[in-house]
N, C-alpha and C. Protein backbone atom coordinates (compact mmCIF):
# COMPACT_ATOMS: atom_id res chain seq x y z
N UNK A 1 134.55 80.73 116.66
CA UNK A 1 135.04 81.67 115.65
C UNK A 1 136.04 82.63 116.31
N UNK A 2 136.91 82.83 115.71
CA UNK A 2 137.98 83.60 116.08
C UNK A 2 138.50 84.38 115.16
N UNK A 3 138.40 86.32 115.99
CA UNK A 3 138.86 87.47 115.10
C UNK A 3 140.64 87.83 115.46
N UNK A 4 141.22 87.73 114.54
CA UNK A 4 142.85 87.57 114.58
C UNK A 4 142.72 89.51 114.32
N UNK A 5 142.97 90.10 115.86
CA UNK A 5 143.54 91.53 115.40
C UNK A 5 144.97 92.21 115.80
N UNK A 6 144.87 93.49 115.45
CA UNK A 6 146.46 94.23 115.73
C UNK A 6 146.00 94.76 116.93
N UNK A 7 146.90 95.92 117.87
CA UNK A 7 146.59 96.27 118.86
C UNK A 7 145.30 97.37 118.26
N UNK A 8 144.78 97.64 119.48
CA UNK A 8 143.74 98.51 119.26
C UNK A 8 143.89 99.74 118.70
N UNK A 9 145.10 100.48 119.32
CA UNK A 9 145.21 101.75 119.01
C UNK A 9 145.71 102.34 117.98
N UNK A 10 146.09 101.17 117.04
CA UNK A 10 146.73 101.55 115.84
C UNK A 10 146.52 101.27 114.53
N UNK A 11 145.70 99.72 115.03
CA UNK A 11 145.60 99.00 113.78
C UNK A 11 144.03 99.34 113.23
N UNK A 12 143.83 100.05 112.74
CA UNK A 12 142.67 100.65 111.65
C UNK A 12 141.71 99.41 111.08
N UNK A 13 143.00 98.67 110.15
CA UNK A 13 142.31 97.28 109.58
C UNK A 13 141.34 96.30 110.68
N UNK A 14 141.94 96.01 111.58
CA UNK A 14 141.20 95.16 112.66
C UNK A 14 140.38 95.93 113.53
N UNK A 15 139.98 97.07 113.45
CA UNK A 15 138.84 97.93 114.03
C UNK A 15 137.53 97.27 112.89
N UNK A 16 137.89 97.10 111.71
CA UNK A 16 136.57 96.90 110.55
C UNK A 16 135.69 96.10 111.43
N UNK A 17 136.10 94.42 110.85
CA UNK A 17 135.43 93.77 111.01
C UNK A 17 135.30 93.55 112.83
N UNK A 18 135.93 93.49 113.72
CA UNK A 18 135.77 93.40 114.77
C UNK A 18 134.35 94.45 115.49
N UNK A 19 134.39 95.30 115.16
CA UNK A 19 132.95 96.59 114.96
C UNK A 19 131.90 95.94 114.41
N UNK A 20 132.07 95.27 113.42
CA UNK A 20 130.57 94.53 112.63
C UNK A 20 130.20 93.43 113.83
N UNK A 21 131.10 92.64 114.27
CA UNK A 21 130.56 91.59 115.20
C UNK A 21 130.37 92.23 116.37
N UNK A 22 130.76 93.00 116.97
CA UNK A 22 130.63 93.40 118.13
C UNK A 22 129.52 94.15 118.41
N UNK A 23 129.09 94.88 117.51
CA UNK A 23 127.77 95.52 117.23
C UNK A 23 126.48 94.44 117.36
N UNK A 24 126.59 93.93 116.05
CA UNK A 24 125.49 92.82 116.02
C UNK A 24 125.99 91.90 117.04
N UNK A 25 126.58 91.60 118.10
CA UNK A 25 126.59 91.25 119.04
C UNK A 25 126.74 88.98 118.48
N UNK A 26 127.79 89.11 117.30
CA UNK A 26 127.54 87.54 117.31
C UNK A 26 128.97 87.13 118.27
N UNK A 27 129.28 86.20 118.64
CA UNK A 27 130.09 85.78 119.47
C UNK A 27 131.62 85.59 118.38
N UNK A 28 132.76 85.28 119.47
CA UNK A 28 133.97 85.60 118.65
C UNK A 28 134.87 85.72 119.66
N UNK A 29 135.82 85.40 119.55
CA UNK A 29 137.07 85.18 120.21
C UNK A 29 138.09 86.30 119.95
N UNK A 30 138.55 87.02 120.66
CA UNK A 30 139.26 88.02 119.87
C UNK A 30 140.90 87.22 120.30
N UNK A 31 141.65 87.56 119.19
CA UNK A 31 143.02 86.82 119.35
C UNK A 31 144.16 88.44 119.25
N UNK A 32 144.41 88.79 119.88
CA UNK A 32 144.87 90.29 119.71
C UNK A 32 146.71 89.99 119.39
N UNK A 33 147.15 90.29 118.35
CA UNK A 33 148.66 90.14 117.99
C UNK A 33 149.62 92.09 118.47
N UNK A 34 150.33 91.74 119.23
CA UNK A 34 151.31 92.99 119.13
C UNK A 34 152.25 93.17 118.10
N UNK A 35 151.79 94.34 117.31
CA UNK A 35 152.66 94.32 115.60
C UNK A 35 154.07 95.09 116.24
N UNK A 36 155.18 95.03 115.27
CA UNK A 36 156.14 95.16 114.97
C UNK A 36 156.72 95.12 116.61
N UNK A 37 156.79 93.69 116.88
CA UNK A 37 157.79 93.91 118.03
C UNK A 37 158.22 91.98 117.76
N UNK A 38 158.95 91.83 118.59
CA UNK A 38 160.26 90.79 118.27
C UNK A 38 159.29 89.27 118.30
N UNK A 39 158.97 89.02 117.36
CA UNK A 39 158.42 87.77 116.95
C UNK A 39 157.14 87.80 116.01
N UNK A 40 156.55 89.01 116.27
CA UNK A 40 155.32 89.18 115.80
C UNK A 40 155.14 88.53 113.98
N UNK A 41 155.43 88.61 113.21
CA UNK A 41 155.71 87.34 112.14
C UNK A 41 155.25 86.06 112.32
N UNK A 42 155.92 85.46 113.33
CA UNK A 42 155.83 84.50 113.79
C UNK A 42 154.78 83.82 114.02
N UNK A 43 154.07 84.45 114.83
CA UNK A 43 153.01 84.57 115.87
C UNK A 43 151.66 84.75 113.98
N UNK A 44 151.73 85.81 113.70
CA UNK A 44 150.96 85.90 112.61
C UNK A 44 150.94 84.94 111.84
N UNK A 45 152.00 84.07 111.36
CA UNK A 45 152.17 83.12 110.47
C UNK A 45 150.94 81.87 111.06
N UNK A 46 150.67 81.95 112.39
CA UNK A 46 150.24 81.29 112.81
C UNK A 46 148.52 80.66 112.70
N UNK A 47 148.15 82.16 112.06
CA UNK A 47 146.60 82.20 111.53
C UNK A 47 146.45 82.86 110.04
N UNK A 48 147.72 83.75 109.69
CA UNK A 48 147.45 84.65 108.67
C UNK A 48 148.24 84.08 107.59
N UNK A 49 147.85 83.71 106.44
CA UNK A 49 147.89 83.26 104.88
C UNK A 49 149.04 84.78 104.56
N UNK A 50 148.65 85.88 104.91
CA UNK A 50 149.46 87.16 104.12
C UNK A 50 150.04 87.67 105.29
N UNK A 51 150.26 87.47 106.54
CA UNK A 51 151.39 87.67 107.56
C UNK A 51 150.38 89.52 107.66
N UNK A 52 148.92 89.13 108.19
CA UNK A 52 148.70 90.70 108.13
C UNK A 52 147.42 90.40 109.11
N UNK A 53 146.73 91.76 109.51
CA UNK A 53 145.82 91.38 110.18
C UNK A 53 144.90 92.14 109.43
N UNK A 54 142.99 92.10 109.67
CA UNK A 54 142.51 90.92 110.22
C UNK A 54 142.08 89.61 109.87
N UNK A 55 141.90 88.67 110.29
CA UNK A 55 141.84 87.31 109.85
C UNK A 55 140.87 86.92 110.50
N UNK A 56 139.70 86.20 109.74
CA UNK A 56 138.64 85.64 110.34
C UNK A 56 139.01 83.93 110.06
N UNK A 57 139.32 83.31 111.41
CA UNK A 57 138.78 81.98 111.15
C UNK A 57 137.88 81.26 111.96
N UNK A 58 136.80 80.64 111.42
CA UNK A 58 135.20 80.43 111.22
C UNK A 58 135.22 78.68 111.11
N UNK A 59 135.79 78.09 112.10
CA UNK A 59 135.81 76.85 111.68
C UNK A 59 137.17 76.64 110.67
N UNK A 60 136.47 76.01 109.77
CA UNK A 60 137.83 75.06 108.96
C UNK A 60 138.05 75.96 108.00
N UNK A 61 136.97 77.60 107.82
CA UNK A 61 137.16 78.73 106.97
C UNK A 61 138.17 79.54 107.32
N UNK A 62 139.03 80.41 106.14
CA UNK A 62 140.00 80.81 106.52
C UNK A 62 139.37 82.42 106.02
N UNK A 63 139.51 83.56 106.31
CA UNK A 63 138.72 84.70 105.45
C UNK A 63 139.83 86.15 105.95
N UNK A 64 140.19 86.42 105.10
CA UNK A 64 141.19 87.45 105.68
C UNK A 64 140.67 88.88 104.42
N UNK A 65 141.57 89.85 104.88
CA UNK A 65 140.94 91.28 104.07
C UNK A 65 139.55 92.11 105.19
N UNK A 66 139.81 92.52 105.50
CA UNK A 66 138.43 93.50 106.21
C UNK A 66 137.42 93.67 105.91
N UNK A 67 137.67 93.86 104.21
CA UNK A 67 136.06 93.99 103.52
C UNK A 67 135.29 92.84 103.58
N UNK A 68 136.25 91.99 102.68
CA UNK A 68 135.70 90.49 102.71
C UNK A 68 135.36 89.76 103.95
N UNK A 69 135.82 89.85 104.76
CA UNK A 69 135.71 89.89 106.16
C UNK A 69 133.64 90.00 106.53
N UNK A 70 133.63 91.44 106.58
CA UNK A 70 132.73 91.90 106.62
C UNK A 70 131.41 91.49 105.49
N UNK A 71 131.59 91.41 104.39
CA UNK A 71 131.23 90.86 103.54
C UNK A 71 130.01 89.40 103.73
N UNK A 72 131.75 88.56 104.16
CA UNK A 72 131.07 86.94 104.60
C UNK A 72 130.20 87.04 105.81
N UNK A 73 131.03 88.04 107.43
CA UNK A 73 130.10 87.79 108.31
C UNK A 73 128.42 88.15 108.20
N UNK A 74 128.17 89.44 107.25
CA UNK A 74 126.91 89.79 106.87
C UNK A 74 125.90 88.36 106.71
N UNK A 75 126.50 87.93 105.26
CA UNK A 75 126.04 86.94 104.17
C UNK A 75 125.68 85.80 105.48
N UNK A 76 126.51 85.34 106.13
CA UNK A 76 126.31 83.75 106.54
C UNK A 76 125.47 84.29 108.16
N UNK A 77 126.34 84.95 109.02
CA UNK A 77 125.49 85.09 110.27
C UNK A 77 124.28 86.30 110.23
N UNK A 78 124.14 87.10 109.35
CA UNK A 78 122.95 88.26 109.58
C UNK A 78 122.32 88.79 108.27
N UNK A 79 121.99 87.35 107.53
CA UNK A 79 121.04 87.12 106.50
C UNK A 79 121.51 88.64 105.63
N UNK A 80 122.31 89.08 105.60
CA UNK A 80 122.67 90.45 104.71
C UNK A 80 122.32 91.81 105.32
N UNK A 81 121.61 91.44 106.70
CA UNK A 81 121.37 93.07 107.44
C UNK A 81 122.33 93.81 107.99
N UNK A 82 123.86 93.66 107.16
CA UNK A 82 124.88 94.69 107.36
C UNK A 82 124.87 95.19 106.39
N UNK A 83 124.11 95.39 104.93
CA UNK A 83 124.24 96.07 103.70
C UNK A 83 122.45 96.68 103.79
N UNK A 84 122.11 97.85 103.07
CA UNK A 84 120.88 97.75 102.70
C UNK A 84 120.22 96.88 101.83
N UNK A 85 119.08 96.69 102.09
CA UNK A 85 118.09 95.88 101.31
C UNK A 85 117.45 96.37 100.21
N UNK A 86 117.72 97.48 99.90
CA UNK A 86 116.97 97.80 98.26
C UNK A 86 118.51 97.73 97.50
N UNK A 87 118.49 97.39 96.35
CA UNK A 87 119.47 96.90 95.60
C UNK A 87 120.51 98.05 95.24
N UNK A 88 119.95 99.24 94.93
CA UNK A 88 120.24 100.10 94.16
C UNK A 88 120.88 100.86 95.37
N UNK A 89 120.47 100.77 96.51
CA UNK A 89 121.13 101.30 97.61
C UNK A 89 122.43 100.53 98.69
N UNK A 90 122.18 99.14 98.24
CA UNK A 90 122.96 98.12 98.66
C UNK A 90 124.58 98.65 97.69
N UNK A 91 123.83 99.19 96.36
CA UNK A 91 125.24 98.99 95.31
C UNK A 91 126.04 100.85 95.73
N UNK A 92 125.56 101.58 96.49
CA UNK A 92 125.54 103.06 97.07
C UNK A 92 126.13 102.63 98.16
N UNK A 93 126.26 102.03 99.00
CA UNK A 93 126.64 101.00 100.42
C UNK A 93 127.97 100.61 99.85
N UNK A 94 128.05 99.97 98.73
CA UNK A 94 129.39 99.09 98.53
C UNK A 94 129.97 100.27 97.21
N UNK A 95 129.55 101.08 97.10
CA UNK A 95 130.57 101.96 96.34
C UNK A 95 131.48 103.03 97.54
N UNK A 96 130.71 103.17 98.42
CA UNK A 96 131.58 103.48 99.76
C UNK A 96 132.29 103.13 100.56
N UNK A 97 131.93 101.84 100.68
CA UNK A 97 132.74 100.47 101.01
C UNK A 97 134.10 101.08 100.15
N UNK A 98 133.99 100.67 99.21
CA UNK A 98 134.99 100.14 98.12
C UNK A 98 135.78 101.50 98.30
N UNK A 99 135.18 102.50 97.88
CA UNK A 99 136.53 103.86 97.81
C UNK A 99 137.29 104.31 99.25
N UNK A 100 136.67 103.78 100.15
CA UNK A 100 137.20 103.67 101.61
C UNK A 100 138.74 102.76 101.29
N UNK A 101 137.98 101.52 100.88
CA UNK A 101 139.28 100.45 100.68
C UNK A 101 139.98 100.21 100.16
N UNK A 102 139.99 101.36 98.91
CA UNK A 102 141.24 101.32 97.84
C UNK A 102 141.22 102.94 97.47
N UNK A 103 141.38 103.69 98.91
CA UNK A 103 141.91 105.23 98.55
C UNK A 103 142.34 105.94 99.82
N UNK A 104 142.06 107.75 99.30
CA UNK A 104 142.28 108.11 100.64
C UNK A 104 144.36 107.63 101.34
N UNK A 105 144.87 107.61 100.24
CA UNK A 105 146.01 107.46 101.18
C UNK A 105 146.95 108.41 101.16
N UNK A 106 146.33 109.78 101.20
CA UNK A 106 147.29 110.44 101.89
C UNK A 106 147.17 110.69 103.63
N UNK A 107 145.41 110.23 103.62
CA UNK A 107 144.70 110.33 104.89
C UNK A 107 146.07 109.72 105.66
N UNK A 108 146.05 108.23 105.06
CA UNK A 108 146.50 107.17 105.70
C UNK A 108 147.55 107.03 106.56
N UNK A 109 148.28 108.04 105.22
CA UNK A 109 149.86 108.23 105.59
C UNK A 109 150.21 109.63 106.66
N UNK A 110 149.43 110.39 106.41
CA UNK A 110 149.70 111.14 107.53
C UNK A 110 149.22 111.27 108.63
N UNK A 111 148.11 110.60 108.77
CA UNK A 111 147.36 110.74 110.11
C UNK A 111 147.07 108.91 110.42
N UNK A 112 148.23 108.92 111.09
CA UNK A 112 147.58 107.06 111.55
C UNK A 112 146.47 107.30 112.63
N UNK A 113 146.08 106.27 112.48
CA UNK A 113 145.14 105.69 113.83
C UNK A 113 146.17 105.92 114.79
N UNK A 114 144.99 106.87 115.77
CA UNK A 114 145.85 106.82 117.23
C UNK A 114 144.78 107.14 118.11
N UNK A 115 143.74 106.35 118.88
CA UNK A 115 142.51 106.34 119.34
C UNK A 115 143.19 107.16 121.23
N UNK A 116 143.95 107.06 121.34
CA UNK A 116 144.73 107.56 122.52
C UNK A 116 144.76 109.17 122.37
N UNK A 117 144.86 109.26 121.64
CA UNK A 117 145.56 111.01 121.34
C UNK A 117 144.57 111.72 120.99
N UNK A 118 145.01 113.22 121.33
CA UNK A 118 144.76 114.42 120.95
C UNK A 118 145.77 115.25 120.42
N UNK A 119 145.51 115.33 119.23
CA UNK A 119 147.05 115.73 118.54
C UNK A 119 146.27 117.34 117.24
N UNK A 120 147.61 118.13 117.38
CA UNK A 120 146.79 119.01 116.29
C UNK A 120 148.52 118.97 115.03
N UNK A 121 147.72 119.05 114.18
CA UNK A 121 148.26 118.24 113.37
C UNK A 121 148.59 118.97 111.59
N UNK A 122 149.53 119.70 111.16
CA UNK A 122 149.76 120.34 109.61
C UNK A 122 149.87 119.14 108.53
N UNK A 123 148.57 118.88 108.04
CA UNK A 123 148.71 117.63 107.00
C UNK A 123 149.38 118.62 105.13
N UNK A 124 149.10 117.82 104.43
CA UNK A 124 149.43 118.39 103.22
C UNK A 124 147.88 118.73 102.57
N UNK A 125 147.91 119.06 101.21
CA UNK A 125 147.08 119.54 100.57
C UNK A 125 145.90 118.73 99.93
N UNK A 126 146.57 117.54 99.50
CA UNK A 126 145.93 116.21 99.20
C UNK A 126 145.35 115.52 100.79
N UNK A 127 145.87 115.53 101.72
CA UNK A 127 145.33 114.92 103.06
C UNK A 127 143.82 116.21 102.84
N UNK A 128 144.23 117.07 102.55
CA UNK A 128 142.64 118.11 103.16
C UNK A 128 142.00 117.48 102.35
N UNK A 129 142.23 117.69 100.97
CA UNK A 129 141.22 117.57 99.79
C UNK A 129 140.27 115.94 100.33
N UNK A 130 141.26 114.76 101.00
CA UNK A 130 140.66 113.82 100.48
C UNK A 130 139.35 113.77 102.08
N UNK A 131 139.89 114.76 102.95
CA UNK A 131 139.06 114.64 103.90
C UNK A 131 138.00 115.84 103.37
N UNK A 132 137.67 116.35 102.44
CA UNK A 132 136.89 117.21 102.09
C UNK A 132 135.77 116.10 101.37
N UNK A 133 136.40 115.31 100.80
CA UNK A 133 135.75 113.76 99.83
C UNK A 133 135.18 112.94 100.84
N UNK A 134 135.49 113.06 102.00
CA UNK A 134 134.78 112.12 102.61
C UNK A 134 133.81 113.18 103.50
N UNK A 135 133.90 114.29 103.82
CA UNK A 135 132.74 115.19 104.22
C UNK A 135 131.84 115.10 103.40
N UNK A 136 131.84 115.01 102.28
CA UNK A 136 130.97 115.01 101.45
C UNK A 136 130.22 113.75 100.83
N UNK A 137 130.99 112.77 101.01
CA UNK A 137 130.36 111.36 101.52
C UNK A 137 129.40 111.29 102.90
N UNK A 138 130.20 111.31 103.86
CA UNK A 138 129.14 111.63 105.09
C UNK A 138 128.14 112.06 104.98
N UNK A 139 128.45 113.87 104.44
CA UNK A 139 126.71 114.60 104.72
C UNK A 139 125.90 114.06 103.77
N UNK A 140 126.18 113.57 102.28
CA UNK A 140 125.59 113.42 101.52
C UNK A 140 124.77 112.06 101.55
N UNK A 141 125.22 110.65 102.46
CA UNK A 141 124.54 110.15 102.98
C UNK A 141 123.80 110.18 104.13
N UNK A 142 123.83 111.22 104.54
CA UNK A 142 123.32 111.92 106.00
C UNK A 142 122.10 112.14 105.47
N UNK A 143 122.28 113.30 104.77
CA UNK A 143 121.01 114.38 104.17
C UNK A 143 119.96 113.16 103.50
N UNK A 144 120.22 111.94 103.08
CA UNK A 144 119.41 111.62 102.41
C UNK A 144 118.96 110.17 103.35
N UNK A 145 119.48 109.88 104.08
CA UNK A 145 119.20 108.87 105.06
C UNK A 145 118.58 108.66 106.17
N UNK A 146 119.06 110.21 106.96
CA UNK A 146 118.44 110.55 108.24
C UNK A 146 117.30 110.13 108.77
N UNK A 147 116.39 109.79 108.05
CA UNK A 147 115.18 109.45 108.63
C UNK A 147 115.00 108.10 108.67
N UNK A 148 115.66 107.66 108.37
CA UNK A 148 115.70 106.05 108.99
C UNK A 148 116.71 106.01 110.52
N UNK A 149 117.73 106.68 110.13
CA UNK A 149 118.69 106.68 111.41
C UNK A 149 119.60 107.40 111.42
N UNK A 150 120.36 107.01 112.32
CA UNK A 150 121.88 108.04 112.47
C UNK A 150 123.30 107.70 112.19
N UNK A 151 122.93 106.48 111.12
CA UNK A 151 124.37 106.06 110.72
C UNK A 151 124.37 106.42 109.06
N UNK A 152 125.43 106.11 108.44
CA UNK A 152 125.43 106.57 107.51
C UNK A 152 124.29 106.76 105.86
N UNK A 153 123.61 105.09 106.61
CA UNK A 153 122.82 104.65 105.52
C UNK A 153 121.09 104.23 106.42
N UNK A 154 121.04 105.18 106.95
CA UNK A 154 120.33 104.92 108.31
C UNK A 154 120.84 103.98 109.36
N UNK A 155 120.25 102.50 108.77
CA UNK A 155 121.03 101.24 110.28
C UNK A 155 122.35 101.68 109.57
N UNK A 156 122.91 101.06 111.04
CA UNK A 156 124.30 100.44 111.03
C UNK A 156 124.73 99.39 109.53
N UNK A 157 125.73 100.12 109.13
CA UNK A 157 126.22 99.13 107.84
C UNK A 157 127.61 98.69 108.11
N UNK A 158 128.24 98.28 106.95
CA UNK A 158 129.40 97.74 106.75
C UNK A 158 130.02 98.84 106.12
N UNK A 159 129.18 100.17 105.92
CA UNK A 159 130.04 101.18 105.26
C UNK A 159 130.08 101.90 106.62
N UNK A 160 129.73 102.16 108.08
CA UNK A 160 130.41 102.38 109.33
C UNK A 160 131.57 101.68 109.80
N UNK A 161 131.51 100.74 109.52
CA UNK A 161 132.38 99.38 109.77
C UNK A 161 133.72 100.65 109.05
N UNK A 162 133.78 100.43 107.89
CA UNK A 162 134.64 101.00 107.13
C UNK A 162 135.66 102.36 107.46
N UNK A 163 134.51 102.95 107.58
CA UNK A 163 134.82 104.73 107.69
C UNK A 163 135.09 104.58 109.65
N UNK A 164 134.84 104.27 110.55
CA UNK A 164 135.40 103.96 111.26
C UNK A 164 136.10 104.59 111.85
N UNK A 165 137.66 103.84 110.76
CA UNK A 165 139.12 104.63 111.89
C UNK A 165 138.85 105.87 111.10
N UNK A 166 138.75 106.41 110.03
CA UNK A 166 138.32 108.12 109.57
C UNK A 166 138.07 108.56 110.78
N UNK A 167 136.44 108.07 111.15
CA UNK A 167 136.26 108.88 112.20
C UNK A 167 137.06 109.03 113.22
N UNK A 168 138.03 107.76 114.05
CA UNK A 168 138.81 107.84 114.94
C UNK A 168 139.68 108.93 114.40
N UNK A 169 140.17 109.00 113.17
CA UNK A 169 141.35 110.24 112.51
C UNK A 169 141.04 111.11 112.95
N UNK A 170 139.87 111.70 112.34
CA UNK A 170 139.52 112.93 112.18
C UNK A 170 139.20 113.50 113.63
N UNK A 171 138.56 112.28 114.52
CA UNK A 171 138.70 112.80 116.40
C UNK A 171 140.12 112.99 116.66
N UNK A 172 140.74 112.43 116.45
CA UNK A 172 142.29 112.54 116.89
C UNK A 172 142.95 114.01 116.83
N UNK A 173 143.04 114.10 115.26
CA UNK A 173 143.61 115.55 114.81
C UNK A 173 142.57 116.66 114.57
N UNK A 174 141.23 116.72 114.93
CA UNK A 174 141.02 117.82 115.07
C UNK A 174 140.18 118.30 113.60
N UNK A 175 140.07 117.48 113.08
CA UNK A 175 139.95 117.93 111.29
C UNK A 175 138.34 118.35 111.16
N UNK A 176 137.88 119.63 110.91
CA UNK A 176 136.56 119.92 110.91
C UNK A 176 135.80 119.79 109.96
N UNK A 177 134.45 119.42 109.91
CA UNK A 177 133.38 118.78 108.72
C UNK A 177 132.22 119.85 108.81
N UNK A 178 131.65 119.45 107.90
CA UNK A 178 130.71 120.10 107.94
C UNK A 178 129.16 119.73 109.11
N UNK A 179 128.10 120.19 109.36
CA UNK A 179 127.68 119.96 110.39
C UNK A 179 126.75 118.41 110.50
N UNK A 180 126.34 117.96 109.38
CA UNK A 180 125.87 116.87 109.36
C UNK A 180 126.79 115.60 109.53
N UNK A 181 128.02 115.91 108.89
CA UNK A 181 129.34 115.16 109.20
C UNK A 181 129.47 115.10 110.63
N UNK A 182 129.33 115.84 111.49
CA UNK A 182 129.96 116.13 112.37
C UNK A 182 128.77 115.44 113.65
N UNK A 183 128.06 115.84 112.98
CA UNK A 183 126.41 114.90 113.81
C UNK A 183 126.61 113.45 113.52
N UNK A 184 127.27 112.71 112.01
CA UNK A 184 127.33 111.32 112.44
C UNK A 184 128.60 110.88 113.30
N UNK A 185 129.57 111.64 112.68
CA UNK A 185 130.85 111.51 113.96
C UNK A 185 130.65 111.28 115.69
N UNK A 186 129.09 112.04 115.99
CA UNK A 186 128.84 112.38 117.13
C UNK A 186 128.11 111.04 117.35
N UNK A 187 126.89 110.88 116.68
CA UNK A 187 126.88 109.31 116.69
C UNK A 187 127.63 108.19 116.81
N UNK A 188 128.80 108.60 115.96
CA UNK A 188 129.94 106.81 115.43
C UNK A 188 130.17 106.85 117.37
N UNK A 189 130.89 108.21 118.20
CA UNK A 189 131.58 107.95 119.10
C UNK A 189 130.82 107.36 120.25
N UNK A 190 129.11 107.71 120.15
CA UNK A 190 128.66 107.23 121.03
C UNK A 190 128.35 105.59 121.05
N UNK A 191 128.62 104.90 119.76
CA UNK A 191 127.98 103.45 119.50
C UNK A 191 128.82 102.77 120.10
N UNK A 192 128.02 102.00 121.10
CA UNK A 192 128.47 101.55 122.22
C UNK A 192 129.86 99.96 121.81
N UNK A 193 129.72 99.64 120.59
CA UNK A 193 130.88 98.97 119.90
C UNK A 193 132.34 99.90 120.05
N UNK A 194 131.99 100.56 119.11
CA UNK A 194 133.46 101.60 119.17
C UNK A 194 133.69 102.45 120.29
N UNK A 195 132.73 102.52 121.11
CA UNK A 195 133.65 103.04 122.76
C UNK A 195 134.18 101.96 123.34
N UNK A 196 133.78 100.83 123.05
CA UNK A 196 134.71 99.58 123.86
C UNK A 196 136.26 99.12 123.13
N UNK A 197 135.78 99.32 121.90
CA UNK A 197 137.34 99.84 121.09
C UNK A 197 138.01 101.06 121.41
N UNK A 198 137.79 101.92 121.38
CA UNK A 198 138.49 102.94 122.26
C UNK A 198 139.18 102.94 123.44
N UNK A 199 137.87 102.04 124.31
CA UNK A 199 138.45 101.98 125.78
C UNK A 199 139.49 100.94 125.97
N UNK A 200 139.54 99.92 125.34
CA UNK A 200 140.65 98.41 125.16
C UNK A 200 141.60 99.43 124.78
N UNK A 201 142.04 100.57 123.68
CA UNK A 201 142.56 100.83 123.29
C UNK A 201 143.48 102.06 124.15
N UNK A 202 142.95 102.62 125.09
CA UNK A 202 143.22 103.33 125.91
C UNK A 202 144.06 102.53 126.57
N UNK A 203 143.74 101.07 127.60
CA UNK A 203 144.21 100.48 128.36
C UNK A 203 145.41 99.80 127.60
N UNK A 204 145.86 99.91 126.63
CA UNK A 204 147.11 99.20 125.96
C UNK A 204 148.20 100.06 126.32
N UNK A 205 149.41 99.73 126.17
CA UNK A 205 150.74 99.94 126.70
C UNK A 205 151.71 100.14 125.19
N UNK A 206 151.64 99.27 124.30
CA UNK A 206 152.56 99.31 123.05
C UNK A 206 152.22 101.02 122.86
N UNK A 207 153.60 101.52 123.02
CA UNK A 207 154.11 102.92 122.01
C UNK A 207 154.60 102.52 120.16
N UNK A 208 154.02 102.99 119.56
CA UNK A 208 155.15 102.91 118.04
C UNK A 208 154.74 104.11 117.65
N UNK A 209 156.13 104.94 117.62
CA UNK A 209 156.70 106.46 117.84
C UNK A 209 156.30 106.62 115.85
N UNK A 210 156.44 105.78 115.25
CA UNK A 210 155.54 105.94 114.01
C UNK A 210 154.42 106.40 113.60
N UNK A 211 153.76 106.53 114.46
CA UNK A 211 152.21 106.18 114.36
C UNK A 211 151.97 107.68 115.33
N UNK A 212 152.89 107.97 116.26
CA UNK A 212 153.01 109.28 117.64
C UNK A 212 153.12 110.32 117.08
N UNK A 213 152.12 110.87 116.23
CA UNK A 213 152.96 112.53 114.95
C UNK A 213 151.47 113.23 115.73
N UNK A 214 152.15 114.76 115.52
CA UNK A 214 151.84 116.21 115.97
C UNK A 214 152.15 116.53 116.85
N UNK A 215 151.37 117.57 117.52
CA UNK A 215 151.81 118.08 118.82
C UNK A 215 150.26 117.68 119.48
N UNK A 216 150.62 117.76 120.87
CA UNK A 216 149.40 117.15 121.91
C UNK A 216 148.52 118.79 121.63
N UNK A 217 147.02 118.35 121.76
CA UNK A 217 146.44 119.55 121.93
C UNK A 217 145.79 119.57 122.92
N UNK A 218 145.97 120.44 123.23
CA UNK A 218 145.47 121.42 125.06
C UNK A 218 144.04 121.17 124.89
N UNK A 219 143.71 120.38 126.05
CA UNK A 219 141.95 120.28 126.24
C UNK A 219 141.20 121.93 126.74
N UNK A 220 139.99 121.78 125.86
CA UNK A 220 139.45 123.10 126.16
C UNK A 220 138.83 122.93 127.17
N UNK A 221 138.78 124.43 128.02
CA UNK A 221 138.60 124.51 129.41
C UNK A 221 137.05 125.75 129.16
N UNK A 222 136.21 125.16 130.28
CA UNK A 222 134.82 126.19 129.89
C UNK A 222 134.55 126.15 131.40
């Protein structure tokens, strides 16, 4: 099986599903593409149906989209233990899923993924509001989950999978939550999946001065 991603430090989409397997620890080939540089098309055409990343192919299966992605690897390799198991909470799981994957884009647009940086950062008014929407997603599955665990829905889901590069955002620029927010953030950075995404992502070389916005912020000194 082989996960078709973008570089680490930028590409948000191929953090999803690559986090779900790497976590649950199923095996996978990572095929890593360098975006927007002189062939890259090309090279994509080579696994990707929509010239995009990420792309799961699973044998003679072709599965592209992040969600769906995530979705299938649940269903076929981990009997569905990337969603919860009570129904009504499974459909609370994928309503978070879902507004992750079709919103939030002012987040998007002003604060890329940049797992490298420390940047402080003047977003607009709509960027606050929608990170105020997802504080309130966080704590609100916090406050009511906690006692199973320390991810959003207690275990590890496919709605961490999701929220993800957020969290990488919101480490990046600095953006403050409230304190239960800020306790799973403290969690996401320690899960030993997404520090190895971080750290691949550290060791990469591609600059895209696109993606390079604010000013660097001064590490605090104690």
């Amino acid at each position: 099986m082989q996960l078709v991603i973008g570089t680490k430090n930028y590409s948000s989409w191929s953090l999803r599903p690559w986090l779900l397997l790497r976590h649950f620890e199923i095996p996978f080939e990572e095929v890593a593409i360098a975006l927007f540089t002189e062939g890259y098309r090309e090279e994509l055409a080579k696994y990707s149906p929509t010239l995009r990343v990420p792309v799961l192919i699973d044998g003679e299966n072709i599965v592209w989209d992040s969600l769906a992605i995530c979705e299938y690897l649940s269903e076929k390799y981990l009997q569905g233990r990337a969603l919860p198991a009570d129904i009504e909470e499974r459909g609370l799981c994928r309503a978070h899923c879902s507004e992750m994957h079709s919103g939030f884009m002012a987040i998007r647009s002003e604060m890329p993924m940049n797992c490298r940086a420390q940047k402080n950062l003047q977003v607009s008014a709509e960027a606050m509001a929608e990170s105020q929407r997802v504080d309130q997603l966080f704590s609100a599955a916090r406050v009511r989950f906690a006692h199973r665990g320390e991810y959003l829905f207690g275990d590890f889901s496919i709605a961490d999978c999701m929220y993800a590069p957020i969290v990488s955002r919101f480490t990046t620029y600095g953006i403050e939550l409230s304190k239960p927010s800020q306790n799973y953030m403290q969690s996401m950075s320690e899960n030993p999946a997404l520090a190895a995404w971080v750290e691949g992502a550290r060791n990469e070389t591609q600059l895209l001065p696109n993606f390079e916005v604010g000013e660097d912020r001064s590490p605090i000194i104690t």
